[in-house]
Structure formats: C-alpha cells, structure tokens
C-alpha atoms as a PDB file:
ATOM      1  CA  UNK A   1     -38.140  22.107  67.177  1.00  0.00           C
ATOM      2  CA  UNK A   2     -39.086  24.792  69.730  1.00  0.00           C
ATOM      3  CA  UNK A   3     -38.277  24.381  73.100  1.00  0.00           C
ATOM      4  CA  UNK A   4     -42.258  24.878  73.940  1.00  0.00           C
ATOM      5  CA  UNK A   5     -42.885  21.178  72.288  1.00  0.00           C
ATOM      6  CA  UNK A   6     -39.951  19.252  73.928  1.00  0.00           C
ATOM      7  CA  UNK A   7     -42.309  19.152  77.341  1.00  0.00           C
ATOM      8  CA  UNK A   8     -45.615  17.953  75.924  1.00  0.00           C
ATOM      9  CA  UNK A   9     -43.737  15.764  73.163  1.00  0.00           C
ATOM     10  CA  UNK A  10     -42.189  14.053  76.557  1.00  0.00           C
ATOM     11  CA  UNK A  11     -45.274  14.186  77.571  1.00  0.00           C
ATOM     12  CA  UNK A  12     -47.694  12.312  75.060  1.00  0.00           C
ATOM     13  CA  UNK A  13     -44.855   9.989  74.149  1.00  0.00           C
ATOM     14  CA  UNK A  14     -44.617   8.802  77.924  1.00  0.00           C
ATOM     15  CA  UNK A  15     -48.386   8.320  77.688  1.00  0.00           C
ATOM     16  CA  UNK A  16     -47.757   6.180  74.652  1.00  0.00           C
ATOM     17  CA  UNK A  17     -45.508   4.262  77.000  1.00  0.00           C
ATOM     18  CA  UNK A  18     -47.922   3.935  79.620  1.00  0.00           C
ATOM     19  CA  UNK A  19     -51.141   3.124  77.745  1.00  0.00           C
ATOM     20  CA  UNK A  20     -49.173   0.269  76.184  1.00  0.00           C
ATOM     21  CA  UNK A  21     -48.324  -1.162  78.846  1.00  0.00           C
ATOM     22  CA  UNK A  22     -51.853  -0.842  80.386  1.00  0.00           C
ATOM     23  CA  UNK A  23     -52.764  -3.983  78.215  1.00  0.00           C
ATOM     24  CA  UNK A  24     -49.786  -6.118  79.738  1.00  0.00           C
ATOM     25  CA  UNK A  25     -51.443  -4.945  83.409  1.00  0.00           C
ATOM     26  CA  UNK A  26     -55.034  -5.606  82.285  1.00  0.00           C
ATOM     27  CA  UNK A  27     -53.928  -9.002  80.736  1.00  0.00           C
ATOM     28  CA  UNK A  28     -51.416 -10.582  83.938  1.00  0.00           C
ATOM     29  CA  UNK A  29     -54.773  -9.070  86.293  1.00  0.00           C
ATOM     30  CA  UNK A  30     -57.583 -10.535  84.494  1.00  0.00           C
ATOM     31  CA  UNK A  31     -56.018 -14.199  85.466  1.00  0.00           C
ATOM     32  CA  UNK A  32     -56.243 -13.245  88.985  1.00  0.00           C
ATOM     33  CA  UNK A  33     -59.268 -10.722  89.215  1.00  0.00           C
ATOM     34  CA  UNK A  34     -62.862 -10.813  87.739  1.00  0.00           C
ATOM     35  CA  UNK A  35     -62.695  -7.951  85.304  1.00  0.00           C
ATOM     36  CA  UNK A  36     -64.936  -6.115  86.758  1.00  0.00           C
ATOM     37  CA  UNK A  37     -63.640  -5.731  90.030  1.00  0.00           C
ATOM     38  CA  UNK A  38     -60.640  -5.125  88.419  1.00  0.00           C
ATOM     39  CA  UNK A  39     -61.947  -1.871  86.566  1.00  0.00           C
ATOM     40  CA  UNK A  40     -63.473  -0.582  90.125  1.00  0.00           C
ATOM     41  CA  UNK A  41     -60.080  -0.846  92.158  1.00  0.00           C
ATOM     42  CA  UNK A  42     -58.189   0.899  89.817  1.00  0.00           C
ATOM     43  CA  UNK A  43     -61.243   3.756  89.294  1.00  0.00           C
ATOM     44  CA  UNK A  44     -61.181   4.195  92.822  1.00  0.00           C
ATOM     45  CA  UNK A  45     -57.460   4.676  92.503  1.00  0.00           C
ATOM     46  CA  UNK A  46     -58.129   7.453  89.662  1.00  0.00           C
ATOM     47  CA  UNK A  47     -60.860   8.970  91.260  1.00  0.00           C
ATOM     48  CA  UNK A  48     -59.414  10.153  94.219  1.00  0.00           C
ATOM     49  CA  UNK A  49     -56.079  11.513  92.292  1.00  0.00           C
ATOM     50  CA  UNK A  50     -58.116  13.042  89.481  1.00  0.00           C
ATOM     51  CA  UNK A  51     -60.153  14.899  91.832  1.00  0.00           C
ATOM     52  CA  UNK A  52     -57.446  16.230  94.041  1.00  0.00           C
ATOM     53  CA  UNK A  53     -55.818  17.299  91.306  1.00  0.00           C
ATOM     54  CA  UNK A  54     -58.741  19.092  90.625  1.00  0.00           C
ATOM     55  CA  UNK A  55     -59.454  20.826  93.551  1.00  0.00           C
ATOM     56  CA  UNK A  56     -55.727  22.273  93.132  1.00  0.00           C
ATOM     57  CA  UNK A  57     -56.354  23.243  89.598  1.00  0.00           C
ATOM     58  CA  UNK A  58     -59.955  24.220  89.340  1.00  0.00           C
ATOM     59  CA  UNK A  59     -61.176  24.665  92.778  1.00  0.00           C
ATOM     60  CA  UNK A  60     -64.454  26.263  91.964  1.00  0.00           C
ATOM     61  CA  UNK A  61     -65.312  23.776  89.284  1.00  0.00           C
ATOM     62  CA  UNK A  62     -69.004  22.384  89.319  1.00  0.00           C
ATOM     63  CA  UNK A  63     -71.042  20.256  87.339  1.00  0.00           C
ATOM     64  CA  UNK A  64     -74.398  22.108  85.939  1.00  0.00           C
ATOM     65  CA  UNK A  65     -77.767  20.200  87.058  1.00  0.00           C
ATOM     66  CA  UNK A  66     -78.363  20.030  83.236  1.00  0.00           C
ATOM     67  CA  UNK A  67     -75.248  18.524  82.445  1.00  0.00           C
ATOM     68  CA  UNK A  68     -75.525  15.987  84.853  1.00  0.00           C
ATOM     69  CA  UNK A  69     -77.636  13.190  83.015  1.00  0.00           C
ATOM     70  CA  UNK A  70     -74.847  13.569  79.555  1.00  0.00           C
ATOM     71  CA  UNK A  71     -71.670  13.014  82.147  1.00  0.00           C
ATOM     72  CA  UNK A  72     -73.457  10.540  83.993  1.00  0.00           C
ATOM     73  CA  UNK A  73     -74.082   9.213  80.099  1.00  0.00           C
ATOM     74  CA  UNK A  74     -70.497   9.446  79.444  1.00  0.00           C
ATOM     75  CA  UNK A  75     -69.142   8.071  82.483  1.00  0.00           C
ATOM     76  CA  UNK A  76     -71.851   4.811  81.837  1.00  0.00           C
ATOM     77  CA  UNK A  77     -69.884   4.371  78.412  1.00  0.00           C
ATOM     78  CA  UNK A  78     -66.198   5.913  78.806  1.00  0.00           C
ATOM     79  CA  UNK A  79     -65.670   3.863  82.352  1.00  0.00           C
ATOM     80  CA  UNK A  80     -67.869   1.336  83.084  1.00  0.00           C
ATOM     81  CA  UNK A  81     -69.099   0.025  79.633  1.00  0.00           C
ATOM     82  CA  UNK A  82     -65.130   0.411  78.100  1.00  0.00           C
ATOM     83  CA  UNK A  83     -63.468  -1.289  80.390  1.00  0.00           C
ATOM     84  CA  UNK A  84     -66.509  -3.960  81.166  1.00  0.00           C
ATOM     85  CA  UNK A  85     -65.767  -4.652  76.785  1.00  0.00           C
ATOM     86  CA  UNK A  86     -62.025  -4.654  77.548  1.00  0.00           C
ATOM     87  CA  UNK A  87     -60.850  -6.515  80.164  1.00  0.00           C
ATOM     88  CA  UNK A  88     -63.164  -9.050  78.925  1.00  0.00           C
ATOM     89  CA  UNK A  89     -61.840  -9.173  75.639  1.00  0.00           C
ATOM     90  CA  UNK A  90     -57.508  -8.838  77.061  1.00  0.00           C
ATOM     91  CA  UNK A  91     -59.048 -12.523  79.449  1.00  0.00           C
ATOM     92  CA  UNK A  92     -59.509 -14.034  76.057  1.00  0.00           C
ATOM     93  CA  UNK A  93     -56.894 -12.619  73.565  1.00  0.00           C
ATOM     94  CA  UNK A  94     -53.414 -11.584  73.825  1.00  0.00           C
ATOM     95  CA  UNK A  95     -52.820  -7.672  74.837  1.00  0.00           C
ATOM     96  CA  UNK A  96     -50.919  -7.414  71.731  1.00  0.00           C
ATOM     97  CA  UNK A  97     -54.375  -8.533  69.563  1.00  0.00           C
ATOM     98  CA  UNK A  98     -56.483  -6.149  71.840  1.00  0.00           C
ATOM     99  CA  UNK A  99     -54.089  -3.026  71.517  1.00  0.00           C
ATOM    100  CA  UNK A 100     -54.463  -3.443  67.820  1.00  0.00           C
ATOM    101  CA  UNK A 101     -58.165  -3.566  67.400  1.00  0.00           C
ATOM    102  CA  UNK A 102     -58.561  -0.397  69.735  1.00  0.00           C
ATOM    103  CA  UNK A 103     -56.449   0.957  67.024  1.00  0.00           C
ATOM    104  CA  UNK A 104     -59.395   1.544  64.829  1.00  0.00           C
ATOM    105  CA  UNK A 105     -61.159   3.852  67.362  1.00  0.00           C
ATOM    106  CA  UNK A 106     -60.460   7.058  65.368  1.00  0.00           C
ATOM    107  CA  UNK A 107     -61.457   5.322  62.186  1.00  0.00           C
ATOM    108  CA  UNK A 108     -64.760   3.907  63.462  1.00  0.00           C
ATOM    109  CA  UNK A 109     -65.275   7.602  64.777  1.00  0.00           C
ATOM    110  CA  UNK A 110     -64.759   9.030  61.672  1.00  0.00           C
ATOM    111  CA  UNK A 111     -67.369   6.571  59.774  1.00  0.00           C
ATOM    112  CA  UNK A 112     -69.997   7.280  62.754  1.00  0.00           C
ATOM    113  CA  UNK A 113     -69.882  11.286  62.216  1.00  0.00           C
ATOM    114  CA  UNK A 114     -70.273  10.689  58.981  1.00  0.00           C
ATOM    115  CA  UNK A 115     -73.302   8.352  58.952  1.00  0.00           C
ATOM    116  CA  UNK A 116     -74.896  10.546  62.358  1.00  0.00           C
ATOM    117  CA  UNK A 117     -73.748  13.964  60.431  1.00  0.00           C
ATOM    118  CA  UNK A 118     -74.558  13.157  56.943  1.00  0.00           C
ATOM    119  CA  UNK A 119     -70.926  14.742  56.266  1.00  0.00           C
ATOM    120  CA  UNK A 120     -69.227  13.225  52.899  1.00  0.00           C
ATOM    121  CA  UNK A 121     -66.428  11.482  53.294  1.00  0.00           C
ATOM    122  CA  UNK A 122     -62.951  12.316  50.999  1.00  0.00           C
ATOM    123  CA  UNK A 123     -61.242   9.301  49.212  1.00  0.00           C
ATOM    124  CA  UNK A 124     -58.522   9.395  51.851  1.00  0.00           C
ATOM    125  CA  UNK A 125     -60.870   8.664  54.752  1.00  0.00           C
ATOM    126  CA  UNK A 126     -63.226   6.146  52.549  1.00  0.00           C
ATOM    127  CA  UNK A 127     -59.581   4.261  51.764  1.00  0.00           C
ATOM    128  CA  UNK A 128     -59.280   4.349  55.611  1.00  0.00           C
ATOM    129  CA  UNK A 129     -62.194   3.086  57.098  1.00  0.00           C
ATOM    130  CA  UNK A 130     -61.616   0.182  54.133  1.00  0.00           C
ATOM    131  CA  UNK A 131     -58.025  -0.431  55.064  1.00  0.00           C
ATOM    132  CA  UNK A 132     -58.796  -0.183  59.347  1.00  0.00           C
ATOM    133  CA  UNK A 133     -61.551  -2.935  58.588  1.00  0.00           C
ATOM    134  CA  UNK A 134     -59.614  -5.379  56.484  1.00  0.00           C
ATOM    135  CA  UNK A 135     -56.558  -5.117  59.020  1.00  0.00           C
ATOM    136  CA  UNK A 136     -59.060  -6.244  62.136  1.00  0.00           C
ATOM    137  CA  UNK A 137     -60.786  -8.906  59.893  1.00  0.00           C
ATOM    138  CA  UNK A 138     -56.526 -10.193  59.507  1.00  0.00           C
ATOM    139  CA  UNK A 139     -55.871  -9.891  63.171  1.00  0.00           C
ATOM    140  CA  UNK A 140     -58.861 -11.429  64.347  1.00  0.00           C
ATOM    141  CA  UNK A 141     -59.154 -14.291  61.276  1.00  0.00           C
ATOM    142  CA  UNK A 142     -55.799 -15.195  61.658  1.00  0.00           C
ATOM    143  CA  UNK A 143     -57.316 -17.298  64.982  1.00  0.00           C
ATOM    144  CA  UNK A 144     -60.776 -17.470  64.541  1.00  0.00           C
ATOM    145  CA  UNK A 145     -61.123 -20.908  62.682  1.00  0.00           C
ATOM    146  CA  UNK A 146     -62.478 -24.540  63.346  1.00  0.00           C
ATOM    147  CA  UNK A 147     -59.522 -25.465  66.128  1.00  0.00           C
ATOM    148  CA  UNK A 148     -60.196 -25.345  69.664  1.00  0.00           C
ATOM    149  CA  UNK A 149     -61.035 -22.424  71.782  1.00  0.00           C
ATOM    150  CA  UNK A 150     -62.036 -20.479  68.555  1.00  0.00           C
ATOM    151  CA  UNK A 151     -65.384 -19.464  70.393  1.00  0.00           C
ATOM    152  CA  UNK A 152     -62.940 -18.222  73.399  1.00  0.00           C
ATOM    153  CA  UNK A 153     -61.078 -16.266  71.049  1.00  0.00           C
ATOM    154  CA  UNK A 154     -64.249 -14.761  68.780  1.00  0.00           C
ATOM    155  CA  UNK A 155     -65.743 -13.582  72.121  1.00  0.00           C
ATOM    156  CA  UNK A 156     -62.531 -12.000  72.977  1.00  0.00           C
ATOM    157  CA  UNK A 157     -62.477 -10.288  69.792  1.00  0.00           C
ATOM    158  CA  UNK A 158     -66.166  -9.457  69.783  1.00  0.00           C
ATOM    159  CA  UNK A 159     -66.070  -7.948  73.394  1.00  0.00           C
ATOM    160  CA  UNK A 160     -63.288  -5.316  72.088  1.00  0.00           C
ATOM    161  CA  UNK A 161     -65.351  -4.566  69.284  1.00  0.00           C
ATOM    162  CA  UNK A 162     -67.536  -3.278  71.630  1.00  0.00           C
ATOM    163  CA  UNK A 163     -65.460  -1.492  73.932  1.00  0.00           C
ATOM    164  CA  UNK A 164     -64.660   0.493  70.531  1.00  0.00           C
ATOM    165  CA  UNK A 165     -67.972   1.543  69.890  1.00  0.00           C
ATOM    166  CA  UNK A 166     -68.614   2.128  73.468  1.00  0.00           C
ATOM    167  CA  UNK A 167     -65.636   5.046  73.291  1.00  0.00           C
ATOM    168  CA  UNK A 168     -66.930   6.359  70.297  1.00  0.00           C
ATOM    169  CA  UNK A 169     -70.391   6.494  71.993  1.00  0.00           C
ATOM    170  CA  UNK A 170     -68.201   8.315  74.535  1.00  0.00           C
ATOM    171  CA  UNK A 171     -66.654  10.994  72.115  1.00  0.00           C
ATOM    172  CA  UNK A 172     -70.003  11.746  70.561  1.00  0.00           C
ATOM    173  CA  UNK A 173     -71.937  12.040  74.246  1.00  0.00           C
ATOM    174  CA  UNK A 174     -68.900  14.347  75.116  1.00  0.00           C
ATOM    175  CA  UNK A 175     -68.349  16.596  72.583  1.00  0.00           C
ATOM    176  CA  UNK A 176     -71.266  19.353  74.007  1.00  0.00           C
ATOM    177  CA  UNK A 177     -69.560  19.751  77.439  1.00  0.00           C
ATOM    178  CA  UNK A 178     -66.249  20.936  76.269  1.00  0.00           C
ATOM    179  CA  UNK A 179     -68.161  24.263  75.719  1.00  0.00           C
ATOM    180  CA  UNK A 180     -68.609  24.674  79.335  1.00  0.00           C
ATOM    181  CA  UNK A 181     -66.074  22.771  81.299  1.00  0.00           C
ATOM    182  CA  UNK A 182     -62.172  21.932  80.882  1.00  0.00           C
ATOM    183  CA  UNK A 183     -60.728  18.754  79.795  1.00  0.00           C
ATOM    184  CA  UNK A 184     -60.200  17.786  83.361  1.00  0.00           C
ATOM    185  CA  UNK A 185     -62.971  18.722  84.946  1.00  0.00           C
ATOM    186  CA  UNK A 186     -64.552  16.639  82.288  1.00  0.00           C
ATOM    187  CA  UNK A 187     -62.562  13.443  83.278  1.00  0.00           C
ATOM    188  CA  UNK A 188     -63.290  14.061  86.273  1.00  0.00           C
ATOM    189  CA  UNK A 189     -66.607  13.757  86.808  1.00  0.00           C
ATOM    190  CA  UNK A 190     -67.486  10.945  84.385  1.00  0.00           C
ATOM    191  CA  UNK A 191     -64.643   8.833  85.919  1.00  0.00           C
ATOM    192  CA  UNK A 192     -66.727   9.412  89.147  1.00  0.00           C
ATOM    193  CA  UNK A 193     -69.945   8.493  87.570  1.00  0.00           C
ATOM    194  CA  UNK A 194     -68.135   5.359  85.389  1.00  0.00           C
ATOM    195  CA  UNK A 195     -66.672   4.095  89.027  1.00  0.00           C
ATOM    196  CA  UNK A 196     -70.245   4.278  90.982  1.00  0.00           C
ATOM    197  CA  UNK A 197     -71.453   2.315  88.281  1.00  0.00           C
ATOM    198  CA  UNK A 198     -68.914  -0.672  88.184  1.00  0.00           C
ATOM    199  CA  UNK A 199     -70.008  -1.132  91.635  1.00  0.00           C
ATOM    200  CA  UNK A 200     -72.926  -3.488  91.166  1.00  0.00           C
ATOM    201  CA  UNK A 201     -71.025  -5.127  88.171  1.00  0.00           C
ATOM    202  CA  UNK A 202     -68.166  -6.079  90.812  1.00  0.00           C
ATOM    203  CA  UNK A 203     -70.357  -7.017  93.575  1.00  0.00           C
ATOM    204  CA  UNK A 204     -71.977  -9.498  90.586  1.00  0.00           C
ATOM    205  CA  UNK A 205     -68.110 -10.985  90.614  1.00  0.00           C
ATOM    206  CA  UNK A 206     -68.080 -11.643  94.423  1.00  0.00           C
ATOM    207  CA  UNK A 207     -67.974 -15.602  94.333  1.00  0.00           C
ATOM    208  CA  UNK A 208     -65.168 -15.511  92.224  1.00  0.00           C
ATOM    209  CA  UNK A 209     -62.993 -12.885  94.566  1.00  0.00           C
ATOM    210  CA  UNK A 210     -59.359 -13.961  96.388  1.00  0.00           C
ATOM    211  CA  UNK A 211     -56.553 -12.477  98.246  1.00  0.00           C
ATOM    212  CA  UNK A 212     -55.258 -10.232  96.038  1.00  0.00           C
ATOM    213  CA  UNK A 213     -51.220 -11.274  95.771  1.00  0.00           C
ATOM    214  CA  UNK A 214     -48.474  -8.356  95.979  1.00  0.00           C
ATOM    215  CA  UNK A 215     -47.674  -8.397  92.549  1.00  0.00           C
ATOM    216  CA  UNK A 216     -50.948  -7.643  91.131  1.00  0.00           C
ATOM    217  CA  UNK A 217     -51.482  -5.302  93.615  1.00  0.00           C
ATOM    218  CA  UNK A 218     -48.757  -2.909  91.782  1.00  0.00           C
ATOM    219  CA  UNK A 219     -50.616  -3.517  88.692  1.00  0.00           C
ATOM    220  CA  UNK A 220     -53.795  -1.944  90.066  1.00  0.00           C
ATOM    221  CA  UNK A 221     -51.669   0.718  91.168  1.00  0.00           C
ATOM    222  CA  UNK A 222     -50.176   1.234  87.911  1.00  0.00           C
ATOM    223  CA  UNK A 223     -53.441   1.209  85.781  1.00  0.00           C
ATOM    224  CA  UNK A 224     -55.205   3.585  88.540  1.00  0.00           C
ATOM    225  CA  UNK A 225     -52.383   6.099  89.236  1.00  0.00           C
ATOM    226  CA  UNK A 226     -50.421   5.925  85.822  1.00  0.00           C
ATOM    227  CA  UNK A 227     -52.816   4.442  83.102  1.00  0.00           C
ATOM    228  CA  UNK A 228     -55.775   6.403  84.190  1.00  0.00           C
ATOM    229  CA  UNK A 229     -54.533   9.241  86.391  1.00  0.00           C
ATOM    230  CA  UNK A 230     -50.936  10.116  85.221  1.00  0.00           C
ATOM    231  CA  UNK A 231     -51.371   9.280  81.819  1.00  0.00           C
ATOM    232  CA  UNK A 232     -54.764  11.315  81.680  1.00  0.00           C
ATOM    233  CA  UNK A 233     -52.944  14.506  82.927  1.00  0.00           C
ATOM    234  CA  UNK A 234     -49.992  13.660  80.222  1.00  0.00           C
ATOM    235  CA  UNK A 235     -52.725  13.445  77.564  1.00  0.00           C
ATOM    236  CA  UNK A 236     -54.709  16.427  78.003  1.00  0.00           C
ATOM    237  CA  UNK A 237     -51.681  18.792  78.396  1.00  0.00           C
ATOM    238  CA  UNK A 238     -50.154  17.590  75.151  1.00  0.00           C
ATOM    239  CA  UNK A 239     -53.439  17.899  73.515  1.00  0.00           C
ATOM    240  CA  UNK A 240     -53.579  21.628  74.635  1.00  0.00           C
ATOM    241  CA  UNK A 241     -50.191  22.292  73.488  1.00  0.00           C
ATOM    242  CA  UNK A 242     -49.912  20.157  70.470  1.00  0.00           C
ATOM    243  CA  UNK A 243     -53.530  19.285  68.987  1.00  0.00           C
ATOM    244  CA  UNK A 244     -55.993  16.800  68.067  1.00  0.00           C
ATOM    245  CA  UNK A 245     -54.008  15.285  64.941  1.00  0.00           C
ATOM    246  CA  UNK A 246     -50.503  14.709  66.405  1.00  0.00           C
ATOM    247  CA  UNK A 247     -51.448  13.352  69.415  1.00  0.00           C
ATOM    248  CA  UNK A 248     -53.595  10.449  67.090  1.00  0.00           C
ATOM    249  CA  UNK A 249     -50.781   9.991  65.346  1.00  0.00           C
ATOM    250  CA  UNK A 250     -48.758   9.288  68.799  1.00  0.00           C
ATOM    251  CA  UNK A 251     -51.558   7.246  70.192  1.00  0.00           C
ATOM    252  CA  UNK A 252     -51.674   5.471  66.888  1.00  0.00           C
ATOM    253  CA  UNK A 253     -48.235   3.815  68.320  1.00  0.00           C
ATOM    254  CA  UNK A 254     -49.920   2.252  71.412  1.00  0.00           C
ATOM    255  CA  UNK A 255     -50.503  -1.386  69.535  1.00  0.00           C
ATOM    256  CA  UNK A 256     -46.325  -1.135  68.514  1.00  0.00           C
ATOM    257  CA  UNK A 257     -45.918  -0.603  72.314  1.00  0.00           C
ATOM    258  CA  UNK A 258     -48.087  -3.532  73.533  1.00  0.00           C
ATOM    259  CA  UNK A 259     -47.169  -6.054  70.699  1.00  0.00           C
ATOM    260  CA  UNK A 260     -43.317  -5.543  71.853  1.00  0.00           C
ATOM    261  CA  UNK A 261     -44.197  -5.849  75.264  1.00  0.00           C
ATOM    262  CA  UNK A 262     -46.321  -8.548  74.499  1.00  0.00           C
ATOM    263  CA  UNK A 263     -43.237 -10.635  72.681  1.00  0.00           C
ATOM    264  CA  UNK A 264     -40.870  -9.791  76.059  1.00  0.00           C
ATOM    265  CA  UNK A 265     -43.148 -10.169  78.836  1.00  0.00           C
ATOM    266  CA  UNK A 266     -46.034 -12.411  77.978  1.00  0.00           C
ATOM    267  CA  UNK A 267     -43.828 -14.483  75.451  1.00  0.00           C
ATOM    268  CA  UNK A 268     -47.190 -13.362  72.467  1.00  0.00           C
ATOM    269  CA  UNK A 269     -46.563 -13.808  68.851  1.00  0.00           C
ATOM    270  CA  UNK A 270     -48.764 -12.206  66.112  1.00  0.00           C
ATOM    271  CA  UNK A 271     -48.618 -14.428  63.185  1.00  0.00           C
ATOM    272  CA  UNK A 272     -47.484 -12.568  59.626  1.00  0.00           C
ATOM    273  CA  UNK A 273     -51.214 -11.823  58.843  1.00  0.00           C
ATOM    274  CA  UNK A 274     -52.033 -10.302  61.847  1.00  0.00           C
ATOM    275  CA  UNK A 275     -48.900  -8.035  61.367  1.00  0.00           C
ATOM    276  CA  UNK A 276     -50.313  -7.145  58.337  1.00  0.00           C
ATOM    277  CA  UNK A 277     -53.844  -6.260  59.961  1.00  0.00           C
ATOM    278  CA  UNK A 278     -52.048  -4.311  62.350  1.00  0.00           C
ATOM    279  CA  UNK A 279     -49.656  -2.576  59.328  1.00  0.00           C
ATOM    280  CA  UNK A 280     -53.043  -1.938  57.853  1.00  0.00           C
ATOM    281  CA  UNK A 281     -54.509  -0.146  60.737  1.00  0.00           C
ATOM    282  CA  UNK A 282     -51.628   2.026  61.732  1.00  0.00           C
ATOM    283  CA  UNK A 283     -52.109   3.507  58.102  1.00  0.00           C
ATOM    284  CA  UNK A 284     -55.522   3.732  58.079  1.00  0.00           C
ATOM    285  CA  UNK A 285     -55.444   5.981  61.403  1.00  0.00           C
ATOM    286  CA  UNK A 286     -52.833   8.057  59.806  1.00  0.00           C
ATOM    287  CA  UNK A 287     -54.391   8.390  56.572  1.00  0.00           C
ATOM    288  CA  UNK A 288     -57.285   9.991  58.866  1.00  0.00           C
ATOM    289  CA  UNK A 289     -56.116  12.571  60.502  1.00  0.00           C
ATOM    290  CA  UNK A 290     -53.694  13.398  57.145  1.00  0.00           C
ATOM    291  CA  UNK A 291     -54.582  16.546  54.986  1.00  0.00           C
ATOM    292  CA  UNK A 292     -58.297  14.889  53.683  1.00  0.00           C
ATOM    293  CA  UNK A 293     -58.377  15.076  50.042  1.00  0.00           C
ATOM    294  CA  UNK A 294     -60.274  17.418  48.196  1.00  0.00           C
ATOM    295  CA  UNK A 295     -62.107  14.794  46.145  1.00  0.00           C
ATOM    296  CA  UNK A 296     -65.355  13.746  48.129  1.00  0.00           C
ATOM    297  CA  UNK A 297     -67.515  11.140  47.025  1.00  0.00           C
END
C-alpha cells in the first residue's frame, strides 16, 4: 500500500466509525429531544466549525447570486428535510434498522439517474437495485405485522424511506455546483441554509422542550462537531485522495458499525431475516460501484 493512502484510509475508516455511531446519538437524543430541535443544536454546532474552517482554507470563497436558490435547494433537502426523515424514523426503530435502510442510498441513486437520465442500466446494477429492495422489504417486514405498535414501527420505516430520497434529491440538486465551488465550500453553505431552515420546524417543537441533561448534551456535541463537522472534513479528504467507489464501499460498512453498537449499547437485536436484508444490501451497494457489466439491458 503506499504510504499516500495510509492517511485518508485512517481517515474514511474513522468516519465509518463516527457515522455509525451517529445513529446510537440520534437514537439515546430523540427520547429526550423533539427531533427537530435536535437537528438545529447540532447544525448550529457544525455551522460555526464548518465555516471557520473555511475561512482558514478558502478565505475568499463566495457563493454566486445564481447559485444561491440550488444551495438554498440543497441545504432544504441535505439538512433540514434528511434529518427531519431521520430522527423521526431512529424515535421509532432501532439505529441498527435505520443504519441499514440508509444503506440503499447509492442504489436508489443509481435507479433515479437512470429513470431522470434515460441511461441503461447493466445486469450488475439491475441485480442491485433488485437485491437492495428485497433486503429493506426483510428488514422492515420482519416487524411490520398485525402485533402492537406495528403502525409505530411502519412510520419509522416509512420516515427513513424518505430521508433516502431526500439525499438523493440532494446529490442530484448538487451535482452542478461542484463545477464552481470545492467540496467544502459546498457543505458549507447548504449546512447554513439546512440550519436557518430547521428553525421554524424547532420552534413548532417548543411545548415539548426540557432541561437538556449533561449526558445528552455530549451527544449534541458529538453529532455537531464529529458526525457533521469532523467526519465531513474526514470524508471529503478521503474522497479527494481515494475516489468515489472506495469510499462507498467504506461507507457501505456504516449499518455493520451501528448494528454492533446497537447489540452493546442499546441491548438491539435484528432477527435472522433482517440480517439477511441487511446481507442483501451490503451486496447490492457493492455490486454498484463494482466494474458494471458490459451486458445492458
């Protein structure tokens, strides 16, 4: 291995670490804080650490007036509509269950370009997109059945369906500035947008605010500083240095992360079909970002 990957390796593999854990955070705050409120304190956090890092690193970077309404886009579905689908769904399922269906991001990406693009899929990707959908119909209809507090748990699972197509939304709104501004600056400025807007969905949670006890208090800090800020530096470096398709394929370990974390912290168990769903998934993402096949249909 050359000594020029062993840094951003570290890098991307600590952000594996991090983003994992994220769903613990979200899942132990979400019993204490209305999610929304939750999402603004630790985008506040972010915000001000994103952009002092980049006044260090970019100092003359500015948003063009014309750009403003796609960020402002992009910040409405990266921040506020994400994480207003997310915590939502972590309140009603385990982390472990929500890590795994945000597994099929890349997947659900690849079927959108296709149908927005017109681009033909490859067997490969069309055995993906079949084997990323079965595994979340095993992980979510493991528990979704007649017994109580199956609505609780449909919602749950419902409400990360859409924070996945709310980040693919994201991707697709994002793509054109990458032409004109760095990864960073990027980040940035739709984290600044995404925050601004969770401010009216908070102040909608007032009634149902409380003092905010120690301990969750260093969860904020760790989804604002190291989920959002920390592992957002992480991520982009390791992109630059080692691509779009390993760094999926690391990311695509974030569910393995959560579901052990799950099992030691939270005490969560994933029953043997939703392991399966979750088996299924991790292949499908890897199939996807794998060499496509030459055979289109």
């Amino acid at each position: 291995m050359s000594n020029k990957k062993v840094l951003p390796l570290m890098c991307i593999s600590i952000t594996v670490v991090i983003w994992g854990l994220s769903f613990i955070s979200i899942k132990i705050s979400v019993q204490v804080l209305p999610p929304m409120t939750l999402a603004l304190l630790r985008f506040l956090l972010a915000s001000l650490v994103l952009f002092a890092w980049l006044r260090i690193k970019e100092p003359g970077a500015r948003m063009k007036r014309k750009d403003i309404p796609r960020t402002l886009l992009g910040g409405a579905a990266g921040i506020t509509a994400y994480f207003f689908f997310e915590n939502n769904g972590v309140k009603l399922i385990t982390a472990s269950e929500a890590s795994i269906i945000i597994g099929i991001i890349p997947v659900v990406g690849l079927l959108a370009g296709s149908l927005l693009f017109r681009k033909k899929l490859s067997v490969i990707q069309v055995v993906s997109v079949i084997l990323s959908f079965g595994g979340v119909i095993l992980v979510a209809g493991a528990k979704v059945s007649p017994a109580a507090g199956a609505g609780a748990k449909t919602s749950g699972y419902l409400f990360m369906c859409g924070a996945v197509l709310a980040w693919v939304v994201y991707n697709f709104l994002t793509r054109p500035l990458h032409k004109g501004y760095s990864n960073l600056a990027i980040t940035c400025y739709q984290t600044f947008w995404g925050t601004l807007l969770l401010v009216p969905l908070s102040l909608f949670e007032f009634r149902f605010w409380q003092p905010i006890p120690v301990s969750i208090v260093f969860h904020i800090v760790f989804l604002g500083l190291a989920s959002s800020a920390l592992g957002c530096f992480f991520y982009i470096f390791s992109l630059k240095e080692l691509g779009v398709t390993i760094n999926i394929l690391f990311i695509n370990v974030i569910p393995v992360v959560t579901v052990v974390a799950g099992l030691i912290i939270l005490g969560e168990t994933l029953s043997p079909l939703q392991l399966a769903g979750g088996g299924m998934i991790l292949g499908a993402v890897t199939l996807s970002v794998s060499r496509p096949s030459r055979v289109r249909l």
